[in-house]
C-alpha atoms as a PDB file:
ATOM      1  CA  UNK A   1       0.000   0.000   0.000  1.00  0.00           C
ATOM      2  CA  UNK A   2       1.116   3.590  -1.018  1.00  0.00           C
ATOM      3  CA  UNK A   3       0.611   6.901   0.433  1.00  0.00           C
ATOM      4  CA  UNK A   4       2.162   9.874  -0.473  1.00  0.00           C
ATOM      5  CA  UNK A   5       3.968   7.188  -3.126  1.00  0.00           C
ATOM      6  CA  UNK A   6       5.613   6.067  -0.340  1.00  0.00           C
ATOM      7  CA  UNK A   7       4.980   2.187   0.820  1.00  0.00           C
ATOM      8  CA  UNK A   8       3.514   2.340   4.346  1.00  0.00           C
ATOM      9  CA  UNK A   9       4.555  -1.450   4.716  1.00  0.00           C
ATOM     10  CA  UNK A  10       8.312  -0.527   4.583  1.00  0.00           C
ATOM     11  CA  UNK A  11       7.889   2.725   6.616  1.00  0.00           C
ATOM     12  CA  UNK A  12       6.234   0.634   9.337  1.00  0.00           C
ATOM     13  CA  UNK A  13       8.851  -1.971   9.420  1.00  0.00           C
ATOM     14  CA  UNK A  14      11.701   0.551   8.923  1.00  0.00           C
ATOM     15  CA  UNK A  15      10.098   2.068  12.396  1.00  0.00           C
ATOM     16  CA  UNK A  16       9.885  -1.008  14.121  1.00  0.00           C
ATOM     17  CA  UNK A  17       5.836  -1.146  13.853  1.00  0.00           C
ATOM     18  CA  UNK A  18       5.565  -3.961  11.851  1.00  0.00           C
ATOM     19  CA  UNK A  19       7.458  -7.502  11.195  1.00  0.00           C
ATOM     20  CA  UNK A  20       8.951  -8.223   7.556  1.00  0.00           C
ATOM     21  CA  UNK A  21       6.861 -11.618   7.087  1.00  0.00           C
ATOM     22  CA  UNK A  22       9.501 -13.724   5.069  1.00  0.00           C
ATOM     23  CA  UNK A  23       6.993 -16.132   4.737  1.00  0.00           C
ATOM     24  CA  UNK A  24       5.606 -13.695   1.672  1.00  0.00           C
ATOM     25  CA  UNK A  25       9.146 -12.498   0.398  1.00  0.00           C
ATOM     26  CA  UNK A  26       8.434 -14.591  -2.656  1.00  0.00           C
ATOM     27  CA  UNK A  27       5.310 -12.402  -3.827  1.00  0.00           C
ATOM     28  CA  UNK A  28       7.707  -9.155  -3.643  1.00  0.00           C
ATOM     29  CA  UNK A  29      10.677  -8.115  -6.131  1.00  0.00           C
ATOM     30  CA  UNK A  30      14.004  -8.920  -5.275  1.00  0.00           C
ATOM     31  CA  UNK A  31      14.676  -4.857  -4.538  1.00  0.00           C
ATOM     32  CA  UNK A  32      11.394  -4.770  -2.177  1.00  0.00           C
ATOM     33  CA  UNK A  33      12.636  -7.848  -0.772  1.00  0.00           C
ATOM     34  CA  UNK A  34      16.603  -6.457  -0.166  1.00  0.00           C
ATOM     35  CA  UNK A  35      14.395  -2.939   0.808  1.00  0.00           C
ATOM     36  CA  UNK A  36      12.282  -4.505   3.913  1.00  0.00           C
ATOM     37  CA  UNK A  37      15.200  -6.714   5.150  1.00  0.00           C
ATOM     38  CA  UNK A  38      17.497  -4.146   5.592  1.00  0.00           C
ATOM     39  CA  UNK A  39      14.772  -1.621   7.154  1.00  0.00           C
ATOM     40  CA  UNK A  40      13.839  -4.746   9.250  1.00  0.00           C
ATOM     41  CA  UNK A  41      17.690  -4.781  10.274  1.00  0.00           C
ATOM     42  CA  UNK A  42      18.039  -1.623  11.128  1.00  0.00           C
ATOM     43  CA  UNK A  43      15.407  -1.273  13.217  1.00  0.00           C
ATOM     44  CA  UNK A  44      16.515  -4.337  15.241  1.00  0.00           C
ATOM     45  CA  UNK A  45      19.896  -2.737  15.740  1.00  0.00           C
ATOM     46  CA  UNK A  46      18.812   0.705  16.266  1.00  0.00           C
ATOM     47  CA  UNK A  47      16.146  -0.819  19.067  1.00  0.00           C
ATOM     48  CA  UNK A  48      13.184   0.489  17.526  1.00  0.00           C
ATOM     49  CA  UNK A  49       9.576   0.068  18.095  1.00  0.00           C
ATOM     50  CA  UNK A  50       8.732  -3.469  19.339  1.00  0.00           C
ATOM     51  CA  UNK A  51      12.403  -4.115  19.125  1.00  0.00           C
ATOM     52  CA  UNK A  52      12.808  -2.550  22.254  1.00  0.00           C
ATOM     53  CA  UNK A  53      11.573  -6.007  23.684  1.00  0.00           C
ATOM     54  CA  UNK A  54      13.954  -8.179  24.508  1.00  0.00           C
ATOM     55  CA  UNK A  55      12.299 -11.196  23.239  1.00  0.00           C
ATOM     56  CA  UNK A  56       9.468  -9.843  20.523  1.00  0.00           C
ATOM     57  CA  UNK A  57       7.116 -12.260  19.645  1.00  0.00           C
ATOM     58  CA  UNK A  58       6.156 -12.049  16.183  1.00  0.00           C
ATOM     59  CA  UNK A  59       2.485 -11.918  15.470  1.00  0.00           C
ATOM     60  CA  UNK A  60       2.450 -15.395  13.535  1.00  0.00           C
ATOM     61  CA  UNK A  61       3.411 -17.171  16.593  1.00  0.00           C
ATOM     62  CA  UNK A  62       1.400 -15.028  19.076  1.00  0.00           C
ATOM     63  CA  UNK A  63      -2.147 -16.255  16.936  1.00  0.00           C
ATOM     64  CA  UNK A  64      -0.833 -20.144  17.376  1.00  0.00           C
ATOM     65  CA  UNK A  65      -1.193 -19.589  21.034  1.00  0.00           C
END
């Protein structure tokens, strides 16, 4: 989804809002896939959003429960 041409997916995971689901990497271009891993990395290593928990549960695993 695009706003402002921007894709909200990648801002939110860039922010640490939302999780890069891998499981889906295969319906994006290789660029959008390269683009949300390395916005999903730096948000790990800059602690953002739900990365501030030490042990994040991603949402996948949360709805199993």
């Amino acid at each position: 989804m695009f706003a402002s041409s921007r894709d909200v997916g990648l801002v939110m995971v860039g922010e640490g809002m939302a999780w890069w689901y891998r499981a889906y990497a295969n319906e994006q271009s290789a660029e959008d896939q390269k683009a949300y891993e390395s916005a999903e990395d730096l948000a790990r290593t800059a602690r953002r959003g739900l990365w501030q928990d030490k042990s994040p549960i991603p949402p996948w695993e949360w709805r199993r429960k």
